[in-house]
PDB file of N, CA and C in Angstrom:
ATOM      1  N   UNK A   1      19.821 214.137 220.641  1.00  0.00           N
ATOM      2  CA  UNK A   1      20.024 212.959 221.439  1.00  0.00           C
ATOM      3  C   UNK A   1      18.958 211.911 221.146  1.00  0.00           C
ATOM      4  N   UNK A   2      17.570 212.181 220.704  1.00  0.00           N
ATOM      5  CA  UNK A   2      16.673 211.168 220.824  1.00  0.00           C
ATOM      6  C   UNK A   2      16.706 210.966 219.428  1.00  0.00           C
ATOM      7  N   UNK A   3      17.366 211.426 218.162  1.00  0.00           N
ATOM      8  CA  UNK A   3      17.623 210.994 216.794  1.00  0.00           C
ATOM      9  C   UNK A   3      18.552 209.515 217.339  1.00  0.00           C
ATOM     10  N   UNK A   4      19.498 210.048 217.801  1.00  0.00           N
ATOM     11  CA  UNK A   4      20.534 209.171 217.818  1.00  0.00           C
ATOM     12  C   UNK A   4      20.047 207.727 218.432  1.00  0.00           C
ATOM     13  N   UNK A   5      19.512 207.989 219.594  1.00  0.00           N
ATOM     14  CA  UNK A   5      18.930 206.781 220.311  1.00  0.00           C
ATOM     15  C   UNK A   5      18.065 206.201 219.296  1.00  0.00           C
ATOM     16  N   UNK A   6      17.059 206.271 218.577  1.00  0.00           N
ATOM     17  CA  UNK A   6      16.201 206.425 217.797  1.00  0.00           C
ATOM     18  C   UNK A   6      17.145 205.313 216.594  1.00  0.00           C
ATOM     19  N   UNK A   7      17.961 205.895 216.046  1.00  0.00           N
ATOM     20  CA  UNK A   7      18.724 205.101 214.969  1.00  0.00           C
ATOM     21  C   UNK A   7      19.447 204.286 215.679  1.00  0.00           C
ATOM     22  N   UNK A   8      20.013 204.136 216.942  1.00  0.00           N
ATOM     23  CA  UNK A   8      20.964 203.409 217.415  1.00  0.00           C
ATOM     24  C   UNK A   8      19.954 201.662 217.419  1.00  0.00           C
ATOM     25  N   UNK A   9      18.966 202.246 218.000  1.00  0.00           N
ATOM     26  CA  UNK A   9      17.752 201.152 218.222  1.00  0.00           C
ATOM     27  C   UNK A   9      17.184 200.949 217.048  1.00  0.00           C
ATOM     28  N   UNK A  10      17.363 201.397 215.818  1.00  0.00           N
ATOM     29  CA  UNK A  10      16.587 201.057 214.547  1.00  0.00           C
ATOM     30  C   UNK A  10      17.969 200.208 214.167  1.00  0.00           C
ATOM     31  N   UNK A  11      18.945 200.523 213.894  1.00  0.00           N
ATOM     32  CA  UNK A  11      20.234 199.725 213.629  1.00  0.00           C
ATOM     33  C   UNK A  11      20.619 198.451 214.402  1.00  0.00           C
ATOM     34  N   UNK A  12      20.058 198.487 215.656  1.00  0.00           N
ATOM     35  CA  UNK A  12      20.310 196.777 216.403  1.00  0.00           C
ATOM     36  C   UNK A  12      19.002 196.098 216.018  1.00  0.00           C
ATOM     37  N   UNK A  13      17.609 196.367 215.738  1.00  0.00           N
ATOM     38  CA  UNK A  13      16.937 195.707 215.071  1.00  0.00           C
ATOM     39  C   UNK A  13      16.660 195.106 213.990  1.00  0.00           C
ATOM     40  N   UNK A  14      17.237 196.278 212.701  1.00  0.00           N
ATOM     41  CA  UNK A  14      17.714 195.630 211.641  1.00  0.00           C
ATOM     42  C   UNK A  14      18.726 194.560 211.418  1.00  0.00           C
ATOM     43  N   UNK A  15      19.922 195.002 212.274  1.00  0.00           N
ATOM     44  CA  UNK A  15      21.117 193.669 212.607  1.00  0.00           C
ATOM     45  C   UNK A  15      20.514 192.346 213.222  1.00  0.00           C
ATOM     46  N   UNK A  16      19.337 192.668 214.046  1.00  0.00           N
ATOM     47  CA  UNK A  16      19.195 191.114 214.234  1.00  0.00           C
ATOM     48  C   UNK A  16      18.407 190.812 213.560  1.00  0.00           C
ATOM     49  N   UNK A  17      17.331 191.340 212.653  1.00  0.00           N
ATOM     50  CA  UNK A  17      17.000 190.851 211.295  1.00  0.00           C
ATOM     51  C   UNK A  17      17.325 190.174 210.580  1.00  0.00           C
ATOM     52  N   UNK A  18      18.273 190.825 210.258  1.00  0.00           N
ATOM     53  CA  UNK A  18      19.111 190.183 209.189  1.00  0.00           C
ATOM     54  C   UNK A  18      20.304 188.892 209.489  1.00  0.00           C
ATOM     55  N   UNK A  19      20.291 188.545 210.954  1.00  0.00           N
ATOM     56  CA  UNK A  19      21.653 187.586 211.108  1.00  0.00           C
ATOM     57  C   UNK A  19      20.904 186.287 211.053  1.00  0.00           C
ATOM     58  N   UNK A  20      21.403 185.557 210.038  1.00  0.00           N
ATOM     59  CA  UNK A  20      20.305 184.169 209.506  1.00  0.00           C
ATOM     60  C   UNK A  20      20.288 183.317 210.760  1.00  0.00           C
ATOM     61  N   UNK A  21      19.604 182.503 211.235  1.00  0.00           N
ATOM     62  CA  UNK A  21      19.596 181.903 212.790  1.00  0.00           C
ATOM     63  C   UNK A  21      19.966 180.369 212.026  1.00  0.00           C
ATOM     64  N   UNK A  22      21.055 179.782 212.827  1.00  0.00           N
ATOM     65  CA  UNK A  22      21.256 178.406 212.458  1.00  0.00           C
ATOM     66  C   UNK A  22      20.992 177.857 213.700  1.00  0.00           C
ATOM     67  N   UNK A  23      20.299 176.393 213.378  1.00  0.00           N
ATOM     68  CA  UNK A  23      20.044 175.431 213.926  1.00  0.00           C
ATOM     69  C   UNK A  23      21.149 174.448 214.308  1.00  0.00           C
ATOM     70  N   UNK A  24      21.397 174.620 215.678  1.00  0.00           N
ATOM     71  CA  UNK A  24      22.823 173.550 215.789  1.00  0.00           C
ATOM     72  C   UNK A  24      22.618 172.454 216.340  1.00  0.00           C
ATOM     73  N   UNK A  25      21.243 171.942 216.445  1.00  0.00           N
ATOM     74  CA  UNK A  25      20.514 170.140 216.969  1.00  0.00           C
ATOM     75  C   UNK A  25      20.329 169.874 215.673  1.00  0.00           C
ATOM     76  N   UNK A  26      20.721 170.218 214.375  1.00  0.00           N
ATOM     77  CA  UNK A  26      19.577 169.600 213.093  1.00  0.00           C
ATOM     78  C   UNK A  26      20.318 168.650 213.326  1.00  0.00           C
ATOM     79  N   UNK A  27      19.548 167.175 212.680  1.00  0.00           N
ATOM     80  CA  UNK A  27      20.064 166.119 212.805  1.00  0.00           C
ATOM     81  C   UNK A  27      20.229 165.490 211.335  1.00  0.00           C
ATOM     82  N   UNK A  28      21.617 164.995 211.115  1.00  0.00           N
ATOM     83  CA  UNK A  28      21.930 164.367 209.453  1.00  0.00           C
ATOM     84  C   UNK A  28      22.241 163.140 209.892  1.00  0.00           C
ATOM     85  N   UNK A  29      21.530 162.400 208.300  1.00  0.00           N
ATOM     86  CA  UNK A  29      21.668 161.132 207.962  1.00  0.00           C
ATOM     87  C   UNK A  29      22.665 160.805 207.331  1.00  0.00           C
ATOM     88  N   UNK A  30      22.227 159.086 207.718  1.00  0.00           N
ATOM     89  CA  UNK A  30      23.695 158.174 207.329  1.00  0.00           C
ATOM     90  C   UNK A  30      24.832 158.083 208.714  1.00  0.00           C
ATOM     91  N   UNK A  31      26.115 158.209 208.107  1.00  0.00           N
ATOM     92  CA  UNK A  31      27.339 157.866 209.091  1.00  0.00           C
ATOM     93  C   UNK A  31      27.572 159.070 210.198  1.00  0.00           C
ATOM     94  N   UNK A  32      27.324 158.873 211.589  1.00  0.00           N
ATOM     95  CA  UNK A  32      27.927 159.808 212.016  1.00  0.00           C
ATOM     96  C   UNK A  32      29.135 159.384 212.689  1.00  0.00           C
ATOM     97  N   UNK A  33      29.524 158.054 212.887  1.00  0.00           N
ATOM     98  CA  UNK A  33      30.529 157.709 213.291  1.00  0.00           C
ATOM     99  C   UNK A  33      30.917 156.195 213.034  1.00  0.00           C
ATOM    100  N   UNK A  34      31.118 155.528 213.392  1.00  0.00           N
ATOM    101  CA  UNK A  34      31.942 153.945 212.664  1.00  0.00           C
ATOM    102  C   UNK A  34      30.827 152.898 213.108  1.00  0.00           C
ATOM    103  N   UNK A  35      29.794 153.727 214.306  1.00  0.00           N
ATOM    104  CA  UNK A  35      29.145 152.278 214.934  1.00  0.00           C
ATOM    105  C   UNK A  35      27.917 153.075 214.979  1.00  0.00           C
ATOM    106  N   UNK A  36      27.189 154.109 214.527  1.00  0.00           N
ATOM    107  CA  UNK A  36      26.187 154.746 214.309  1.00  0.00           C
ATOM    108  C   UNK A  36      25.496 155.075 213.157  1.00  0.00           C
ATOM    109  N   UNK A  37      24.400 154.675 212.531  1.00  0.00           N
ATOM    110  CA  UNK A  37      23.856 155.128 211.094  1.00  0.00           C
ATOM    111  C   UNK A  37      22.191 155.424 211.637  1.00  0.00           C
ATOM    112  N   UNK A  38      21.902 156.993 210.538  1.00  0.00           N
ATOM    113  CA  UNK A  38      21.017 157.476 210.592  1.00  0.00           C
ATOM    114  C   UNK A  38      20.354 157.502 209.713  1.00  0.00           C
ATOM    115  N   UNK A  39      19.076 157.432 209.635  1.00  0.00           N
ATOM    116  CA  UNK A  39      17.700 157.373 208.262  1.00  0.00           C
ATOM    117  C   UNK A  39      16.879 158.447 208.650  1.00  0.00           C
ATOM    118  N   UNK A  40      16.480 158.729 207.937  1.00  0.00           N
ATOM    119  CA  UNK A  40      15.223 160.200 208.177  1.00  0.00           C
ATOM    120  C   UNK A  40      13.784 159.550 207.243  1.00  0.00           C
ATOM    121  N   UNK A  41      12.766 159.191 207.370  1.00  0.00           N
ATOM    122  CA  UNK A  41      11.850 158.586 206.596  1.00  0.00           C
ATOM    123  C   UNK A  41      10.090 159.274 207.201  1.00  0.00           C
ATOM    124  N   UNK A  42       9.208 159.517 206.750  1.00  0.00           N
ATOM    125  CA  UNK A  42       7.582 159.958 206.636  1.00  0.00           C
ATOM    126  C   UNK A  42       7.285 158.638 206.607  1.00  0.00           C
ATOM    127  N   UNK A  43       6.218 158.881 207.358  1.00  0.00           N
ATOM    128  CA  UNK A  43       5.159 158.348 207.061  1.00  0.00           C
ATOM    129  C   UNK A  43       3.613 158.449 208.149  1.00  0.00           C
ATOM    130  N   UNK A  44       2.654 157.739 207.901  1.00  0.00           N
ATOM    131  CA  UNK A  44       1.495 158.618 208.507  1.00  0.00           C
ATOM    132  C   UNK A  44       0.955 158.304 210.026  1.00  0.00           C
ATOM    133  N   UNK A  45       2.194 157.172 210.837  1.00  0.00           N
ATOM    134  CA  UNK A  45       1.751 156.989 211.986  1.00  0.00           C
ATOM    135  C   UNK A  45       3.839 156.790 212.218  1.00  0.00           C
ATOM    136  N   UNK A  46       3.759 157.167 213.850  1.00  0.00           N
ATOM    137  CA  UNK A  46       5.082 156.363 214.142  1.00  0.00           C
ATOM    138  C   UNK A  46       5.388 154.924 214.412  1.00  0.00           C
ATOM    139  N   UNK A  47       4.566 154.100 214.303  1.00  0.00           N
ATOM    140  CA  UNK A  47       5.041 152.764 213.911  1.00  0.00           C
ATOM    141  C   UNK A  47       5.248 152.517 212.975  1.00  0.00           C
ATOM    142  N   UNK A  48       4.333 152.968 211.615  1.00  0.00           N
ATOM    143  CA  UNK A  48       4.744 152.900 210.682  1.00  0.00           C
ATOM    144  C   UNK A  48       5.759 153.323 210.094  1.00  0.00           C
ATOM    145  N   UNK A  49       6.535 154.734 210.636  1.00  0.00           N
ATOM    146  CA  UNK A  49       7.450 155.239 210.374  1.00  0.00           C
ATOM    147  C   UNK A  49       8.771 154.414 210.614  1.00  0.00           C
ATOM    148  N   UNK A  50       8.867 154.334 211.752  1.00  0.00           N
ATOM    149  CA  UNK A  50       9.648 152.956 212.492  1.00  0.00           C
ATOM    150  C   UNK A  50      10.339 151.626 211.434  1.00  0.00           C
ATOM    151  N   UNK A  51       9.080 150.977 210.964  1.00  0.00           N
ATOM    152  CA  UNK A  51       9.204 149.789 210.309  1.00  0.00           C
ATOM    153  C   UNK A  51       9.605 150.064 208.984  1.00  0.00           C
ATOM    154  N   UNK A  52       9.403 151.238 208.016  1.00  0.00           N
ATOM    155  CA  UNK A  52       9.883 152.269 207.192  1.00  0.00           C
ATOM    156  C   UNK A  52      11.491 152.020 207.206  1.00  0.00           C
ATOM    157  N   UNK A  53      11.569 152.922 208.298  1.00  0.00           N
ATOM    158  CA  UNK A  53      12.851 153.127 208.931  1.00  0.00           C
ATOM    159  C   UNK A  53      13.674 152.055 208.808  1.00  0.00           C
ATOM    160  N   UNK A  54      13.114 151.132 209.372  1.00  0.00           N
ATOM    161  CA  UNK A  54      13.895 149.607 209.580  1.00  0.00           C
ATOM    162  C   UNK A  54      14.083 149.421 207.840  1.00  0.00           C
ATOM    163  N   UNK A  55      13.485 148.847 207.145  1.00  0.00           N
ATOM    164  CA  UNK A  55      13.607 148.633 205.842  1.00  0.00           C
ATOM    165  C   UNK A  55      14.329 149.443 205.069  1.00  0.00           C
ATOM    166  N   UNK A  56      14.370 150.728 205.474  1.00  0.00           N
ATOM    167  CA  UNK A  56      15.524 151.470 204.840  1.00  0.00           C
ATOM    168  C   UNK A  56      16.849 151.397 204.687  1.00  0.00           C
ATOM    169  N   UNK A  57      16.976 150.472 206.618  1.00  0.00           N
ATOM    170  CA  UNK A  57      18.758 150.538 206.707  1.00  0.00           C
ATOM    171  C   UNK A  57      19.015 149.579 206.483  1.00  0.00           C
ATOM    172  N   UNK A  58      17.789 148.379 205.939  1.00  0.00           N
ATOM    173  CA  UNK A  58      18.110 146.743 205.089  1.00  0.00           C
ATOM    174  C   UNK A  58      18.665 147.365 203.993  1.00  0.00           C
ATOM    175  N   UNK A  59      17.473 148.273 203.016  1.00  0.00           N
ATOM    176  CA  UNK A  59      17.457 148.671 201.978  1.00  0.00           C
ATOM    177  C   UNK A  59      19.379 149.073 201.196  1.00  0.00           C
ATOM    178  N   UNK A  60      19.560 149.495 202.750  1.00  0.00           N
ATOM    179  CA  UNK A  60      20.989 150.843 202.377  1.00  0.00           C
ATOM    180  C   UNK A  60      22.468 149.638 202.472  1.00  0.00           C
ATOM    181  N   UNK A  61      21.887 148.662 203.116  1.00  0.00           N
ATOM    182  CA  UNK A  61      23.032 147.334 203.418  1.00  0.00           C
ATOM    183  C   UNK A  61      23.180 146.756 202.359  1.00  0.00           C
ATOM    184  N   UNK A  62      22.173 146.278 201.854  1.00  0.00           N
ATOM    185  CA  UNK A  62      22.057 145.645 200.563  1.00  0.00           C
ATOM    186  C   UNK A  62      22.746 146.374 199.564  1.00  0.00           C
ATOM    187  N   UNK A  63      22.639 147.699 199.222  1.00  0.00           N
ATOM    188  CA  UNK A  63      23.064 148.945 198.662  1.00  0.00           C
ATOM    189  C   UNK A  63      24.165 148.436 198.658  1.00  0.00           C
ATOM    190  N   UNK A  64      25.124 148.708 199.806  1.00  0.00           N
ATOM    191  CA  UNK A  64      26.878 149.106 200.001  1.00  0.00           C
ATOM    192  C   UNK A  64      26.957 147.279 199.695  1.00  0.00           C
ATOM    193  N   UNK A  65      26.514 146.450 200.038  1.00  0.00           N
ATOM    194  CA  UNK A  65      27.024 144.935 199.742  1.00  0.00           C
ATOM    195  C   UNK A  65      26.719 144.514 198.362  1.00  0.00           C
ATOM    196  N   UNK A  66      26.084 145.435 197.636  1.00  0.00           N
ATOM    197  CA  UNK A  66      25.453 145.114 195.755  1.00  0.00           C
ATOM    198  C   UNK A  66      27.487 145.789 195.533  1.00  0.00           C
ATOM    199  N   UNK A  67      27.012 146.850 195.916  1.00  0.00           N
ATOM    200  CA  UNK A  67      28.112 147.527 194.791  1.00  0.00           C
ATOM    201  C   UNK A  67      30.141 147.221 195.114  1.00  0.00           C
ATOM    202  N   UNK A  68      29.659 146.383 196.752  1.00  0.00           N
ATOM    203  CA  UNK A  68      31.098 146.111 197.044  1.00  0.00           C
ATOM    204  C   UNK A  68      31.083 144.729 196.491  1.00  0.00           C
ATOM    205  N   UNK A  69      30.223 144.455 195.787  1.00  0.00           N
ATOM    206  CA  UNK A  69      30.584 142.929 195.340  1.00  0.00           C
ATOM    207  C   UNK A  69      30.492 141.880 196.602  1.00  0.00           C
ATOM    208  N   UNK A  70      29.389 141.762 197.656  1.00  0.00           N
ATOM    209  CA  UNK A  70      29.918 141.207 198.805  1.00  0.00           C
ATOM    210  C   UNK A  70      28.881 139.778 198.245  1.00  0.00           C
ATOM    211  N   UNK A  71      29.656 138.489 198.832  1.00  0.00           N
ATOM    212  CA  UNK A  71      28.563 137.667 198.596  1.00  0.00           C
ATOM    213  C   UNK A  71      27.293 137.454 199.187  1.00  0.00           C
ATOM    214  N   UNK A  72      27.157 138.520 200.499  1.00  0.00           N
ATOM    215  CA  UNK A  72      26.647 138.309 201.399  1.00  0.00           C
ATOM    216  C   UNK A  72      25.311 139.323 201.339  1.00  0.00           C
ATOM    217  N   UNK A  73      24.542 139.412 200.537  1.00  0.00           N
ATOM    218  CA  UNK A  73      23.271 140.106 200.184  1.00  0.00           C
ATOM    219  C   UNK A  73      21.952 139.881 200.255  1.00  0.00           C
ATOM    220  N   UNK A  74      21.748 138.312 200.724  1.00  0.00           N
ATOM    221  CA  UNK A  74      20.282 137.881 200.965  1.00  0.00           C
ATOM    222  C   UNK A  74      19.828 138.843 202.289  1.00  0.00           C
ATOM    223  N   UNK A  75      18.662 139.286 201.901  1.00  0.00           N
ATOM    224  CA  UNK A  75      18.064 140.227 203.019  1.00  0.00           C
ATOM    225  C   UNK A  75      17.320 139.560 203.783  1.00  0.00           C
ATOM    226  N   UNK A  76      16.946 138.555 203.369  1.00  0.00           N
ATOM    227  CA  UNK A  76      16.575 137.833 205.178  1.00  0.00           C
ATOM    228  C   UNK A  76      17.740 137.593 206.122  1.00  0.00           C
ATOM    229  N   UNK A  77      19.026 136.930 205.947  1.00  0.00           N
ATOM    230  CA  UNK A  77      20.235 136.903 205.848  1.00  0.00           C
ATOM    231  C   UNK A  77      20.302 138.154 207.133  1.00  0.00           C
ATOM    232  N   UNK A  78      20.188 139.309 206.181  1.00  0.00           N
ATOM    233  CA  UNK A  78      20.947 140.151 206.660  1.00  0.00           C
ATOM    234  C   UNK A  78      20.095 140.928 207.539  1.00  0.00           C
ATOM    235  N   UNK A  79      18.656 140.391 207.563  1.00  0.00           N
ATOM    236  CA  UNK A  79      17.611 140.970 208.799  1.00  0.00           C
ATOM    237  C   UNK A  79      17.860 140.321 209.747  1.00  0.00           C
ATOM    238  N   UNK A  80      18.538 139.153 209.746  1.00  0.00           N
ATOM    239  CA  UNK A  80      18.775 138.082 210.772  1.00  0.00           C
ATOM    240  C   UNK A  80      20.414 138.507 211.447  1.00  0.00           C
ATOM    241  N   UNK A  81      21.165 139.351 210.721  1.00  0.00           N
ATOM    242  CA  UNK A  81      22.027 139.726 211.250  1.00  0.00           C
ATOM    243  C   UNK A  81      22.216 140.772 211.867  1.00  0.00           C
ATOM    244  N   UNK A  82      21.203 142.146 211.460  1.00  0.00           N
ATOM    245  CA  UNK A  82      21.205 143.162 212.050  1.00  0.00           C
ATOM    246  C   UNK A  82      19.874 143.155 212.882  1.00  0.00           C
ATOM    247  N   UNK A  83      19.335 141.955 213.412  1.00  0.00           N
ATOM    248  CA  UNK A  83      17.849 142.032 214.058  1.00  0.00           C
ATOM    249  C   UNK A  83      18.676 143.007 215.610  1.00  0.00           C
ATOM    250  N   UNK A  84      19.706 142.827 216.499  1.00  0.00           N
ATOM    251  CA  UNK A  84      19.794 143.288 217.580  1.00  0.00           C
ATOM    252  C   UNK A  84      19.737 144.890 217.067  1.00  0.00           C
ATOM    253  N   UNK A  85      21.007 145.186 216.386  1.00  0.00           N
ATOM    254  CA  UNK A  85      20.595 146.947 216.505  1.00  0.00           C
ATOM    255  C   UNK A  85      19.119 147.184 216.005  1.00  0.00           C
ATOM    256  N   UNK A  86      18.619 146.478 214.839  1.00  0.00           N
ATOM    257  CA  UNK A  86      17.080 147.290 214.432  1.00  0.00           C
ATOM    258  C   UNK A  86      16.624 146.783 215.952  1.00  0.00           C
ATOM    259  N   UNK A  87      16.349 145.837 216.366  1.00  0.00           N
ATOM    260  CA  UNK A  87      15.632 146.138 217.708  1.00  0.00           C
ATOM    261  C   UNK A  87      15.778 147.052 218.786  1.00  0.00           C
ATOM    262  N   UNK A  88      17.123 147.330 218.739  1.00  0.00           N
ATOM    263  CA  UNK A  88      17.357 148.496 219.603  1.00  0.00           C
ATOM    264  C   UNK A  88      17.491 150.035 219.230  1.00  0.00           C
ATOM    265  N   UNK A  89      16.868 150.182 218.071  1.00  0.00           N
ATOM    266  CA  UNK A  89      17.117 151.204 217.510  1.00  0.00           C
ATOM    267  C   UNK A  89      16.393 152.379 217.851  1.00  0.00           C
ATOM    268  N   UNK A  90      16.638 153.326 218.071  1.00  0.00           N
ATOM    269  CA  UNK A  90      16.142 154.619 218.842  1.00  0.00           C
ATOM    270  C   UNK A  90      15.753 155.820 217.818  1.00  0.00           C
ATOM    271  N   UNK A  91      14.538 156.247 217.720  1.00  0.00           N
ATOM    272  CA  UNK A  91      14.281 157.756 217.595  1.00  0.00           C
ATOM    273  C   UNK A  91      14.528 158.738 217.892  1.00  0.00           C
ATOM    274  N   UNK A  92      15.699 159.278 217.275  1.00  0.00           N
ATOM    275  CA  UNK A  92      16.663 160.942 217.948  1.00  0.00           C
ATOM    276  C   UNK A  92      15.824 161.789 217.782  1.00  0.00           C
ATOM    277  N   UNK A  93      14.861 162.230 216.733  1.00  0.00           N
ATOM    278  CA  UNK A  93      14.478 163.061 216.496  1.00  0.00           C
ATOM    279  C   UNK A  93      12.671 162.404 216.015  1.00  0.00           C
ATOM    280  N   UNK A  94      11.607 163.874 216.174  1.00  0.00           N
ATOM    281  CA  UNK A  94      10.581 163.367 215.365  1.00  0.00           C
ATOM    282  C   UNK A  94       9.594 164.973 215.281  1.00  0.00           C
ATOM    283  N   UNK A  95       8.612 164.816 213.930  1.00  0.00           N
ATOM    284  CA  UNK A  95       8.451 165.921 213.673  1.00  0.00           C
ATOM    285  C   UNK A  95       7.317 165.708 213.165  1.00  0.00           C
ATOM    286  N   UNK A  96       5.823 166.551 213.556  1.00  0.00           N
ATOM    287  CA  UNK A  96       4.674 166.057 213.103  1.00  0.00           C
ATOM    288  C   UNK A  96       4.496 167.022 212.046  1.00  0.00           C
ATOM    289  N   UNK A  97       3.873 166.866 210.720  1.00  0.00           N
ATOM    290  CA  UNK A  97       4.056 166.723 209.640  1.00  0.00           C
ATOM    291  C   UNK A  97       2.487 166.520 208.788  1.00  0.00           C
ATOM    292  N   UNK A  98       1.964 167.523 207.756  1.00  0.00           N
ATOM    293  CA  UNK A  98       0.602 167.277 207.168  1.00  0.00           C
ATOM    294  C   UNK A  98       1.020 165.734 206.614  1.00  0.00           C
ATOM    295  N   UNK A  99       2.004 165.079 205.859  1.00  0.00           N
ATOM    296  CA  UNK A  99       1.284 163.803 205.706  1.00  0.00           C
ATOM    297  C   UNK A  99       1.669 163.054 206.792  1.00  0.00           C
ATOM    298  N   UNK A 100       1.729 163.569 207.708  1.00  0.00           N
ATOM    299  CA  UNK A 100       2.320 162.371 209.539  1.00  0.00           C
ATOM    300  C   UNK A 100       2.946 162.671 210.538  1.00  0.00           C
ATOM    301  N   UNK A 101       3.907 161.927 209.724  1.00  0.00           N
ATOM    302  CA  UNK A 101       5.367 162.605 211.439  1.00  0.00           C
ATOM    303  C   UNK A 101       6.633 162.016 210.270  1.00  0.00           C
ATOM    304  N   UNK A 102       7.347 163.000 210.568  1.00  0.00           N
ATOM    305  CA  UNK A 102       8.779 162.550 210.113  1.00  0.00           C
ATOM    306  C   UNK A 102       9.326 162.302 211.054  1.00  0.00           C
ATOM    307  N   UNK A 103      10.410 161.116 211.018  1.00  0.00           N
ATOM    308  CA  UNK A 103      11.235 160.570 211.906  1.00  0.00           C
ATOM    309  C   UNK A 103      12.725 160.840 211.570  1.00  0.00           C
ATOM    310  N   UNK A 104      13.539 160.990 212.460  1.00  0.00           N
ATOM    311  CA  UNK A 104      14.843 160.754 212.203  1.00  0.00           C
ATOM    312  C   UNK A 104      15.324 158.551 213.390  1.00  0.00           C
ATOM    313  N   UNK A 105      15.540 157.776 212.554  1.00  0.00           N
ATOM    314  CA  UNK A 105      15.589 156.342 213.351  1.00  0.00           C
ATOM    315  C   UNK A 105      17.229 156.321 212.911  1.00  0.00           C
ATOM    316  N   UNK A 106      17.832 156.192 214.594  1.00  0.00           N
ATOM    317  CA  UNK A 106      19.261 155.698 214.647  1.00  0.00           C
ATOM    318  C   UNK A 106      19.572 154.186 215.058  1.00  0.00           C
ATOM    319  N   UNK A 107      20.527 153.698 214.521  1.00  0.00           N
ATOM    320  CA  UNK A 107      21.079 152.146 214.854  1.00  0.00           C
ATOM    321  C   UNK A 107      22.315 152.126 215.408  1.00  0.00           C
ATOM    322  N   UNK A 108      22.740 151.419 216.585  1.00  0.00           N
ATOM    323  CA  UNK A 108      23.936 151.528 216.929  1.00  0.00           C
ATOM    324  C   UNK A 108      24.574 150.437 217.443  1.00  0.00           C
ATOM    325  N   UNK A 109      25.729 150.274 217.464  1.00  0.00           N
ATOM    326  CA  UNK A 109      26.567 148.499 217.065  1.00  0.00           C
ATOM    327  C   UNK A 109      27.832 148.783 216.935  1.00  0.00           C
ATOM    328  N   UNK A 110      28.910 148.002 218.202  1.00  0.00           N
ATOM    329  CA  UNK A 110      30.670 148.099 217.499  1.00  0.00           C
ATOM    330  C   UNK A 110      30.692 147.435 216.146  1.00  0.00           C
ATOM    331  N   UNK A 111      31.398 148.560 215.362  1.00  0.00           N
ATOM    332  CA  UNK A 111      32.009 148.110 214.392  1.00  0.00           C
ATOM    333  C   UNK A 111      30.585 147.872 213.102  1.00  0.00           C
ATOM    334  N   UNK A 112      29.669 149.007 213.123  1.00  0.00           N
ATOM    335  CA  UNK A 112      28.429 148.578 212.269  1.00  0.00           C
ATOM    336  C   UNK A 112      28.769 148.821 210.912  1.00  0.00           C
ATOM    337  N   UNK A 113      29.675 150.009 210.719  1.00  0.00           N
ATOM    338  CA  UNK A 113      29.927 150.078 208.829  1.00  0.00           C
ATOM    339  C   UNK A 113      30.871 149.047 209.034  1.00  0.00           C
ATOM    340  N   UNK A 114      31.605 147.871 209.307  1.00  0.00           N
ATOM    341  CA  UNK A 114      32.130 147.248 208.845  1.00  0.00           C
ATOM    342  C   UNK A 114      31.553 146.114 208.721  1.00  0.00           C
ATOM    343  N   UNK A 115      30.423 146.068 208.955  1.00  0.00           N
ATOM    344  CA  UNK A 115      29.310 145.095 209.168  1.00  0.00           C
ATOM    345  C   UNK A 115      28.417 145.135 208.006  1.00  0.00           C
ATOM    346  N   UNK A 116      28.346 146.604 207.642  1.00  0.00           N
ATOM    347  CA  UNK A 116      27.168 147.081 206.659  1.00  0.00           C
ATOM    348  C   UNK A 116      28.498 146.483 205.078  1.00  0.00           C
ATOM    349  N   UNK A 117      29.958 146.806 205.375  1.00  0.00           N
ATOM    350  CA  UNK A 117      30.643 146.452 204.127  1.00  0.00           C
ATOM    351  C   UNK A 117      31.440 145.322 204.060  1.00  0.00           C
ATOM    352  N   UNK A 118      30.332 144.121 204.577  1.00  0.00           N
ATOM    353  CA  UNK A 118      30.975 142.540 204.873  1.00  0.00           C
ATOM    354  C   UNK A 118      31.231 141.847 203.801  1.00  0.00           C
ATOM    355  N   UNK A 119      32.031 141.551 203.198  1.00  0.00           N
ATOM    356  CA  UNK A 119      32.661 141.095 201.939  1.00  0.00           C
ATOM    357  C   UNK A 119      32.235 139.476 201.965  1.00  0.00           C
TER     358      UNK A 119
END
């Protein structure tokens, strides 16, 4: 009887050993929906990370408006158009980090990828 107990309890320890643990808050970048875009960016303070952040989702506009051919690509232009969401833009996530803090910075706006692919 105390073999059995013995292996019964060596066999549920090994099983939970081995069952890989997933993370179901991780948070992914880019599109999560039509009026939401996510950036993930380092750097060595969170303001700095922030303003990072911000320049990234200029960076990523410019991107989708280079390659859709849009005429509409001057990035002051287009800091002047997305100034409300970058101002309102929120930190979902954040993670301190040997070179800082990693950030996850979200933007949100009706109708923002159709905004980000303005012809």
């Amino acid at each position: 009887m105390k073999k059995i107990l013995l292996i019964a309890t060596f066999l549920s320890l090994l099983s939970c050993s081995v069952t890989p643990i997933k993370n179901s808050a991780s948070v992914q970048t880019g599109w999560s929906d039509e009026d939401t875009y996510t950036v993930k960016v380092t750097d060595k303070t969170e303001e700095n990370a922030i303003g990072r952040a911000k320049h990234q989702i200029l960076k990523d506009i410019v991107d989708v408006r280079m390659r859709n051919n849009s005429k509409y690509t001057d990035i002051v232009k287009i800091r002047d158009e997305f100034e409300g969401p970058l101002s309102n833009g929120e930190i979902t996530s954040r993670k301190k980090i040997a070179e800082g803090i990693m950030i996850y910075f979200q933007i949100k706006d009706k109708g923002l990828k159709k905004k980000f692919q303005r012809q």
